[in-house]
C-alpha atoms as a PDB file:
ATOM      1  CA  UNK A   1     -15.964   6.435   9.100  1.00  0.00           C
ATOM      2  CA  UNK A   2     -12.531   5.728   9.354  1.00  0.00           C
ATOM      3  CA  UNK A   3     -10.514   6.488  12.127  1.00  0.00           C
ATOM      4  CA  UNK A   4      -6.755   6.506  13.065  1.00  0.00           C
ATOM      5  CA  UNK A   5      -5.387   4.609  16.466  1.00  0.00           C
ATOM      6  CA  UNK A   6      -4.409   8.510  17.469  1.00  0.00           C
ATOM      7  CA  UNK A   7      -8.274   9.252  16.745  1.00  0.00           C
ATOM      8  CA  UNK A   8     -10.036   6.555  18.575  1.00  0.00           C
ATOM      9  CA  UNK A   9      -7.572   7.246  21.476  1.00  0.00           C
ATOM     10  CA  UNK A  10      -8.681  11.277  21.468  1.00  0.00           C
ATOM     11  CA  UNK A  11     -12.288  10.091  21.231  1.00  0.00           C
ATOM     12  CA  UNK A  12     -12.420   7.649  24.009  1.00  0.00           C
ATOM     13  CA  UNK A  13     -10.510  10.305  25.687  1.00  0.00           C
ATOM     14  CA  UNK A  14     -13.058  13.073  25.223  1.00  0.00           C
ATOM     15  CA  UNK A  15     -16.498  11.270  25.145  1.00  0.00           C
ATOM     16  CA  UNK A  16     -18.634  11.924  28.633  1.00  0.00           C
ATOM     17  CA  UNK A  17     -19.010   9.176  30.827  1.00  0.00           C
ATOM     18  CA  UNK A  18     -21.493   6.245  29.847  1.00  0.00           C
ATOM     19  CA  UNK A  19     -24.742   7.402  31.445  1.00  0.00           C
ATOM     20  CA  UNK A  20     -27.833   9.575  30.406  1.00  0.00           C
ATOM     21  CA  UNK A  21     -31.223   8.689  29.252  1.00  0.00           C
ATOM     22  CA  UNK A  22     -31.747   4.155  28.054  1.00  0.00           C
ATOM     23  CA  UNK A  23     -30.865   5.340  24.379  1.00  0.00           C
ATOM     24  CA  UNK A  24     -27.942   7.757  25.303  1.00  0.00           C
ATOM     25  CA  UNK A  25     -26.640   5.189  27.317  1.00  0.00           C
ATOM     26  CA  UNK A  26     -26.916   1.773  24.632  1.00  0.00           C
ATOM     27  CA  UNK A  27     -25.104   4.675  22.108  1.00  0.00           C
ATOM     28  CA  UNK A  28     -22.321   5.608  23.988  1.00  0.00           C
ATOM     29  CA  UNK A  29     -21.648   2.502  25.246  1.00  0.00           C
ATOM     30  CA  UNK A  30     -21.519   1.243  21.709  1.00  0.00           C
ATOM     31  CA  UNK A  31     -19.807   3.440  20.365  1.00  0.00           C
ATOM     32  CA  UNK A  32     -16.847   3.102  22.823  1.00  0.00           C
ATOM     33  CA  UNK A  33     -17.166  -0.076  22.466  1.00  0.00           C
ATOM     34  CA  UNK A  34     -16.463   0.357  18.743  1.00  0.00           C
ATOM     35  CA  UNK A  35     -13.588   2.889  19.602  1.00  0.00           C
ATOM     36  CA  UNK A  36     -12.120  -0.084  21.916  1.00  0.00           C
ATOM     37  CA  UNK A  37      -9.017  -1.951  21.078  1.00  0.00           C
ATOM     38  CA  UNK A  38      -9.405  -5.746  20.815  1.00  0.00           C
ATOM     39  CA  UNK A  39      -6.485  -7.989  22.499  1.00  0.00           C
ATOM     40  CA  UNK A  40      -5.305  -9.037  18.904  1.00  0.00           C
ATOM     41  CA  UNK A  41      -5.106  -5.086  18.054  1.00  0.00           C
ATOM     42  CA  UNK A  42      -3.141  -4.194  21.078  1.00  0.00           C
ATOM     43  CA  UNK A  43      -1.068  -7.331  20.374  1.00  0.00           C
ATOM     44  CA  UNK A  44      -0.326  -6.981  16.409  1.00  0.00           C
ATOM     45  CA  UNK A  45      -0.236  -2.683  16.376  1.00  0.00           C
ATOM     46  CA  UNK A  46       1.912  -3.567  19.855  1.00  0.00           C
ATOM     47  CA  UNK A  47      -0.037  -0.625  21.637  1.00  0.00           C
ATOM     48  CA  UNK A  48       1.127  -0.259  24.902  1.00  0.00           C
ATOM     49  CA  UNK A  49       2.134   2.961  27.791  1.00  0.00           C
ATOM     50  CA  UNK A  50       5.579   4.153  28.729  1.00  0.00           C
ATOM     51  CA  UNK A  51       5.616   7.309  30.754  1.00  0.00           C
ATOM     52  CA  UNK A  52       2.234   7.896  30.833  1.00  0.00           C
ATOM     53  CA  UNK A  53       1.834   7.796  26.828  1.00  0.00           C
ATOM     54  CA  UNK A  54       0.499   5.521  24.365  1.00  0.00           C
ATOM     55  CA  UNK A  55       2.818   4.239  21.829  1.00  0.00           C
ATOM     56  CA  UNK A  56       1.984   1.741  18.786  1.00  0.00           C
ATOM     57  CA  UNK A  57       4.261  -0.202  16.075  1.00  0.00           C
ATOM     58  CA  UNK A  58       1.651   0.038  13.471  1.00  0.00           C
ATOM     59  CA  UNK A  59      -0.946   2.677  11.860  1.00  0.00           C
ATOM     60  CA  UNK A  60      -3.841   1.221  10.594  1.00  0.00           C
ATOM     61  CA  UNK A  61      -7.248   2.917  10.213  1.00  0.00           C
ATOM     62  CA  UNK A  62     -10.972   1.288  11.208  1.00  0.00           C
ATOM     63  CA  UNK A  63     -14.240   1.677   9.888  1.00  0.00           C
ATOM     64  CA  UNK A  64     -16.600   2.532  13.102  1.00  0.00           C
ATOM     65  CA  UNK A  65     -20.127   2.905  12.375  1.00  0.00           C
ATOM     66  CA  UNK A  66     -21.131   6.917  13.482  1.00  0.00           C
ATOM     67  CA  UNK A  67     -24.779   7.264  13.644  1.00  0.00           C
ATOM     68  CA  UNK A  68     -26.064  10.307  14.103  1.00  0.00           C
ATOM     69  CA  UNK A  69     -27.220  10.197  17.811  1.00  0.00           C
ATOM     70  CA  UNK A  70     -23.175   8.758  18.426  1.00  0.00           C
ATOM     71  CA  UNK A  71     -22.103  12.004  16.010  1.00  0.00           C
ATOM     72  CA  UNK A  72     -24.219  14.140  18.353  1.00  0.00           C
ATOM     73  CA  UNK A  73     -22.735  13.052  21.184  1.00  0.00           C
ATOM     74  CA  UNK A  74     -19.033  13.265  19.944  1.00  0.00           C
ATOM     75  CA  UNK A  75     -19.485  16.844  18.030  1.00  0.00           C
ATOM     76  CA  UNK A  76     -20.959  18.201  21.661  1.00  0.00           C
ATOM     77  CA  UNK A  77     -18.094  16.714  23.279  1.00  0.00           C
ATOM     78  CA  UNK A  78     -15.655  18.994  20.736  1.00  0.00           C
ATOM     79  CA  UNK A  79     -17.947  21.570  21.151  1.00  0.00           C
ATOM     80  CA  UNK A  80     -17.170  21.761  25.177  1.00  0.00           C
ATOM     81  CA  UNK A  81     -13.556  21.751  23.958  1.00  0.00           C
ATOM     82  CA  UNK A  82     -13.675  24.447  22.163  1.00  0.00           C
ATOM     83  CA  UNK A  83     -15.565  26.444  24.580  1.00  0.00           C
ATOM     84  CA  UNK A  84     -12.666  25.351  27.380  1.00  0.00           C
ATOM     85  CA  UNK A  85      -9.988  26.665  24.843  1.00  0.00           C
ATOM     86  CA  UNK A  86      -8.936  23.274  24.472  1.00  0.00           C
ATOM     87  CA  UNK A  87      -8.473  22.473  21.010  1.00  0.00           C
ATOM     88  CA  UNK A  88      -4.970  21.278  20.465  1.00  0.00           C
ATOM     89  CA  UNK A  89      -2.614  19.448  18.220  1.00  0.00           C
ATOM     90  CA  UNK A  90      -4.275  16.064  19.100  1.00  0.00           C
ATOM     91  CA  UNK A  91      -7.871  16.889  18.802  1.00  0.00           C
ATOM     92  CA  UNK A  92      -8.220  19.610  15.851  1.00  0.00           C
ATOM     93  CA  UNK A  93      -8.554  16.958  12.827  1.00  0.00           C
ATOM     94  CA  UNK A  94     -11.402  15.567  14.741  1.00  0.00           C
ATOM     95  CA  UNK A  95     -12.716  18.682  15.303  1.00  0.00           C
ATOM     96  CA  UNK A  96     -12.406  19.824  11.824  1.00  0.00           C
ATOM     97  CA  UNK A  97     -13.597  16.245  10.661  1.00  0.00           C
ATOM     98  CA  UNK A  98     -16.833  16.390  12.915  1.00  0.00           C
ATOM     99  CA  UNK A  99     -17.819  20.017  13.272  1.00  0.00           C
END
């Protein structure tokens, strides 16, 4: 699937902490793994905070591998967003794109 810098920011942001059953766990910590950015990313897209935001030079998309365990986890994670009333301008294509 591919996925924005804005969306792998929002996920990272919204996925539970790393922890649950041996297969949960190896998942999730995949999968934000995945969602990371490497050194050369931050370096050539320039990501980097200013005021407590994230700001980047360049828009690029990357393929990340969703299983369907990791598509479980991230579609209950929007789901418990929803049910907070806190879908917003950020997370709704994700939320469209996953639920």
């Amino acid at each position: 699937m591919k996925l924005s810098i804005l969306d792998r920011i929002t996920l990272l942001g919204i996925l539970p902490p790393t922890e649950g059953n041996y297969i949960t766990f190896k998942i999730l910590a995949q999968l934000k793994t995945d969602l990371s950015f490497s050194e050369i990313e931050l370096k050539e897209l320039n990501i980097h905070e200013a005021d407590g935001r994230i700001y980047w030079d360049k828009s690029i998309d990357k393929e990340i591998e969703v299983g369907d365990k990791a598509k479980e986890i991230i579609c209950d994670s929007l789901k418990k967003l929803d049910e907070a009333g806190k879908i917003n301008e950020q997370n709704v294509s994700l939320y469209e794109r996953f639920i």
